[in-house]
Protein backbone atom coordinates (compact mmCIF):
# COMPACT_ATOMS: atom_id res chain seq x y z
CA UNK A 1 -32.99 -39.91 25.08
CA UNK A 2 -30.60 -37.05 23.81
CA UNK A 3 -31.03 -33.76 25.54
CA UNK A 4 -31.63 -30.97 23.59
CA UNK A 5 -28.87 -28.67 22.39
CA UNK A 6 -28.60 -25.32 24.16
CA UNK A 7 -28.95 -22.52 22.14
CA UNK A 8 -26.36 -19.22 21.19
CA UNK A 9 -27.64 -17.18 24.48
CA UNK A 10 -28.31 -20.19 26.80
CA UNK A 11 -24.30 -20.84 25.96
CA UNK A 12 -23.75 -17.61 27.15
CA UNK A 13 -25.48 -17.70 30.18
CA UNK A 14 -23.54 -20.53 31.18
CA UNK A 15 -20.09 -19.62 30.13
CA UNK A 16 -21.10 -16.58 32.28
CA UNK A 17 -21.83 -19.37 35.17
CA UNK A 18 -18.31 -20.37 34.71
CA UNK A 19 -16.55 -17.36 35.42
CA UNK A 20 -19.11 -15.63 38.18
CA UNK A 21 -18.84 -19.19 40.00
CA UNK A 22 -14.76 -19.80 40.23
CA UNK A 23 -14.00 -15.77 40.04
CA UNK A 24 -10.86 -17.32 38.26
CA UNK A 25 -8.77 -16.34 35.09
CA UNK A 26 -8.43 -18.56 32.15
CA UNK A 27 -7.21 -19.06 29.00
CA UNK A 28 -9.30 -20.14 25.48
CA UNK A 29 -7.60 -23.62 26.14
CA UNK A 30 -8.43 -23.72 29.73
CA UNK A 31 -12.42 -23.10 28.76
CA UNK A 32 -12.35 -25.31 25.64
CA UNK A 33 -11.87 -28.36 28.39
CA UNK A 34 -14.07 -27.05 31.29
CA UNK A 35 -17.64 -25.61 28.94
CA UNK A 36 -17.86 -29.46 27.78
CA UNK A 37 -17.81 -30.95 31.14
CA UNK A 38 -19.14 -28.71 33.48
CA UNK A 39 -21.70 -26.61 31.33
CA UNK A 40 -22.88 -28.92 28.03
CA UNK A 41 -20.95 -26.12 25.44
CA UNK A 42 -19.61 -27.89 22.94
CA UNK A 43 -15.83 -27.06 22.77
CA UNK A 44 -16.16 -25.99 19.11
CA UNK A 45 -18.51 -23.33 20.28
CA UNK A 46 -16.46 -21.85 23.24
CA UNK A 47 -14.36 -19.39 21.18
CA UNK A 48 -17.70 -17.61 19.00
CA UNK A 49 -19.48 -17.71 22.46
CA UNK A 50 -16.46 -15.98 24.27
CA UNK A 51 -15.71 -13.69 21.86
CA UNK A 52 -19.62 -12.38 21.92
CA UNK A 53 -19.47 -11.92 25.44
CA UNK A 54 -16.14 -9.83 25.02
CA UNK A 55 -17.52 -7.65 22.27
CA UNK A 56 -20.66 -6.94 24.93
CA UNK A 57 -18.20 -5.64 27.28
CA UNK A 58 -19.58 -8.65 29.70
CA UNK A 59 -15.83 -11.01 29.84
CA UNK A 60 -12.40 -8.73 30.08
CA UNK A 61 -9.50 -10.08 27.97
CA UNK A 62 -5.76 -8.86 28.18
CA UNK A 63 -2.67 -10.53 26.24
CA UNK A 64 -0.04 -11.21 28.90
CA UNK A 65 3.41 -12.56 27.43
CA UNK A 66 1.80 -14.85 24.28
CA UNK A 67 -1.16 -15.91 25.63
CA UNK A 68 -4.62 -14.64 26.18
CA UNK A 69 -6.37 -14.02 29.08
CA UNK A 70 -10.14 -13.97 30.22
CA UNK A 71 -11.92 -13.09 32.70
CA UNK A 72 -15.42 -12.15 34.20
CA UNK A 73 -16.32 -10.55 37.67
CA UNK A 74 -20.43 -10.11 38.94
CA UNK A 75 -20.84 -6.56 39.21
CA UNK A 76 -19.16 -5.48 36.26
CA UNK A 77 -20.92 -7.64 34.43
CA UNK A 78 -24.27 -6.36 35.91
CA UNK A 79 -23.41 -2.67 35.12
CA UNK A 80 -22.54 -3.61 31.25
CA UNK A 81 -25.93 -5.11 31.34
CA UNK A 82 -27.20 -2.07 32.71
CA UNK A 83 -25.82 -0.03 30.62
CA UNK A 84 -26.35 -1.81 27.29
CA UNK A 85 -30.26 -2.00 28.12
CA UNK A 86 -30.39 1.93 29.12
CA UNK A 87 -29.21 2.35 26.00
CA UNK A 88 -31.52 0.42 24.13
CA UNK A 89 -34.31 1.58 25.96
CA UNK A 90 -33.63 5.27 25.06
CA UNK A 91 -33.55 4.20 21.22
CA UNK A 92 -36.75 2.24 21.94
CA UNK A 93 -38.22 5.57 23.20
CA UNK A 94 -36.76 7.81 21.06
CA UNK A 95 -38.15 5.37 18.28
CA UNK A 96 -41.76 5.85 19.30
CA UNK A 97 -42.30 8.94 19.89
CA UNK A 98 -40.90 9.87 16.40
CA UNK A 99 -43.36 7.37 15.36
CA UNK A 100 -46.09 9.32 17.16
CA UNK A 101 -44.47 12.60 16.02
CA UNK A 102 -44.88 11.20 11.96
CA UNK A 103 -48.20 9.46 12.73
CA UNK A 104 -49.67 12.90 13.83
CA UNK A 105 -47.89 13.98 10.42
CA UNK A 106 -49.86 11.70 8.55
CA UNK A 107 -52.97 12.10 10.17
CA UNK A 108 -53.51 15.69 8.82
CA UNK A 109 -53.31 14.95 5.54
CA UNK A 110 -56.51 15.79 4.04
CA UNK A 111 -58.50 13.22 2.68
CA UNK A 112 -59.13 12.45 -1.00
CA UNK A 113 -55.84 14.29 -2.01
CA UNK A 114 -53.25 12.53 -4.05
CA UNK A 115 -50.24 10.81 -2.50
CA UNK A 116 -47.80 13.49 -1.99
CA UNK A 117 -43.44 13.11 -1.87
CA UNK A 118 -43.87 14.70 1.47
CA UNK A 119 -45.83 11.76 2.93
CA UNK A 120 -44.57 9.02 0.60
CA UNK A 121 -41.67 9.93 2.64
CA UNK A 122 -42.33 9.86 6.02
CA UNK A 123 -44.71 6.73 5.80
CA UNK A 124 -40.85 5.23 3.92
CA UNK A 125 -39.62 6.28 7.64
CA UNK A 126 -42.22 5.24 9.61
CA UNK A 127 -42.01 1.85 8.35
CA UNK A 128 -37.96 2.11 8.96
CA UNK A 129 -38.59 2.99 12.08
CA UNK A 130 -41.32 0.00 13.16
CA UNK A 131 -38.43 -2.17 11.84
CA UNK A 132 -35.97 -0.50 13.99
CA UNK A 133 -37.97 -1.05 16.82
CA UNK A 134 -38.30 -4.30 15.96
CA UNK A 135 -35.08 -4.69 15.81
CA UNK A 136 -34.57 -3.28 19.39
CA UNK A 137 -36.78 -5.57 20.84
CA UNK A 138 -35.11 -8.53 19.60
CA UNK A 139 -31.76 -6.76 20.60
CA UNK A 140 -33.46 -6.68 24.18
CA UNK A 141 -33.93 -9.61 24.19
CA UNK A 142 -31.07 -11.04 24.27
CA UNK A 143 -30.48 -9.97 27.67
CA UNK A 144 -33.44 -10.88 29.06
CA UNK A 145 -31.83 -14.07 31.42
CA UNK A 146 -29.11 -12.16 32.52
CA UNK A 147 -30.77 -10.04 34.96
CA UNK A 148 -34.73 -9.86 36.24
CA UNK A 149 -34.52 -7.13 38.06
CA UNK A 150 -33.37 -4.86 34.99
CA UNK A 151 -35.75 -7.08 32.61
CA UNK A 152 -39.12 -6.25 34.45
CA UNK A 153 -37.68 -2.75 34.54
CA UNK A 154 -37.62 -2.98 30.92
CA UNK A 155 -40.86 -4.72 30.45
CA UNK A 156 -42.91 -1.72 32.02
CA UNK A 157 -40.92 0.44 30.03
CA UNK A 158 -41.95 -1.92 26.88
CA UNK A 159 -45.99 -2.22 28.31
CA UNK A 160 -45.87 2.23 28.00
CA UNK A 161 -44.26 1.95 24.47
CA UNK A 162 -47.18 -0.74 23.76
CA UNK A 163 -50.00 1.52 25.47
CA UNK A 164 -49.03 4.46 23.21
CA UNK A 165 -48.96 2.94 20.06
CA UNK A 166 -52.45 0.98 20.45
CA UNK A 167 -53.34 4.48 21.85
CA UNK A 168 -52.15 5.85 17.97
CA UNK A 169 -53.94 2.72 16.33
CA UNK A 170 -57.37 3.39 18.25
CA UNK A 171 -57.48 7.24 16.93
CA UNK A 172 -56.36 5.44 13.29
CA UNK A 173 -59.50 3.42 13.63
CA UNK A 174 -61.83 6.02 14.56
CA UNK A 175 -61.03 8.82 11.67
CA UNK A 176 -61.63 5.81 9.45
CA UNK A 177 -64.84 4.95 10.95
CA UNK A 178 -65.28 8.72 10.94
CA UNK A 179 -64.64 8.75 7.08
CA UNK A 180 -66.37 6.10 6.15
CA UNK A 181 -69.30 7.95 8.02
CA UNK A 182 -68.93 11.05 6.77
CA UNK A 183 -68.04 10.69 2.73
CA UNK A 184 -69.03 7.20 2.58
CA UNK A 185 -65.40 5.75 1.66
CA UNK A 186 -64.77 2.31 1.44
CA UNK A 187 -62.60 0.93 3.92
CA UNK A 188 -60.35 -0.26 1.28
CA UNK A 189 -60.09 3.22 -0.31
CA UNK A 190 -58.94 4.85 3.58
CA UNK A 191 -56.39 2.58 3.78
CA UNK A 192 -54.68 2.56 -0.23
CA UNK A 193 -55.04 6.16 0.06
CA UNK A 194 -53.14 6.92 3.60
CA UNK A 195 -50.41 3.89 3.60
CA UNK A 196 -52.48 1.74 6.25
CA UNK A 197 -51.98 -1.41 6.29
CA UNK A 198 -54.32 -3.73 5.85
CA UNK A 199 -53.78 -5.87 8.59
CA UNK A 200 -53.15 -3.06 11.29
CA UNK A 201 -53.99 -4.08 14.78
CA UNK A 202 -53.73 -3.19 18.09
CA UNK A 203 -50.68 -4.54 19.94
CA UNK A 204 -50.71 -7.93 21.84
């Protein structure tokens, strides 16, 4: 039976393979015959895959005379992993606590006022920033076969991030129950009139 094909960042693991594993130089000709044979990339592939890899800082090209050069070395290629994950990290915590910072925000509104501009627009950047976080996660990721030691880093820094915001959700559940409780809203009413959606849940 066929294998299956490898996908975008499996191709990049291995072209990864081929450089950390020969410690060699080549040129986009040289890997366009080797990925086939040795690592299942599809030559057509080689030059998107290799040009990701350059634009994450993880493969070094030069131009020597009229040809192109590439080239990949262990460590360096561990720090730009480092680096690009401390990075995204900080934006993943800088992320939620402005998240906390606007949830607190909207938490003292009072209830059975009107919708104001003021929180119309912060619950506008809230939800910008849930999909920017989101996004981060998705950009992590991407890097999450290249190293384990700096992924289960991550993932404890992702399991506080988590902790916090069910933390936020739990105290959104109990002024609702405290509402409902104390002026009889309906459920329904708590959540058109404060933005919350309907299915809000605690975090996985």
């Amino acid at each position: 039976s066929k294998k299956k094909g490898l996908n975008f960042e499996e191709k990049r693991a291995r072209m990864m393979e081929i450089f950390f594993e020969t410690k060699d130089v080549f040129q986009l000709k040289d890997l366009e015959k080797i990925a086939p044979k040795e690592k299942g990339i599809t030559s057509i592939s080689v030059k998107e895959i290799l040009q990701s890899l350059v634009d994450d800082g993880m493969v070094d090209t030069d131009r020597i005379g009229t040809s192109n050069y590439f080239w990949a070395f262990p460590s360096k290629a561990l720090h730009a992993r480092k680096r690009k994950l401390e990075e995204l990290e900080s934006q993943f915590a800088e992320s939620s606590q402005k998240k906390e910072a606007l949830q607190k925000s909207i938490e003292k509104s009072k209830i059975g006022r009107e919708d104001t501009a003021e929180r119309a627009a912060l619950l506008k950047e809230l939800a910008a920033l849930q999909q920017k976080k989101e996004q981060l996660k998705t950009e992590i990721d991407k890097y999450r076969e290249c190293d384990p030691d700096v992924v289960e880093e991550m993932c404890q820094t992702n399991q506080v991030a988590k902790e916090a915001a069910n933390r936020w959700t739990d105290n959104i559940f109990s002024i609702k129950s405290w509402a409902k409780r104390k002026f009889g809203f309906e459920e329904s009413r708590i959540d058109k009139c404060f933005g919350i959606p309907e299915d809000l849940d605690y975090i996985d």
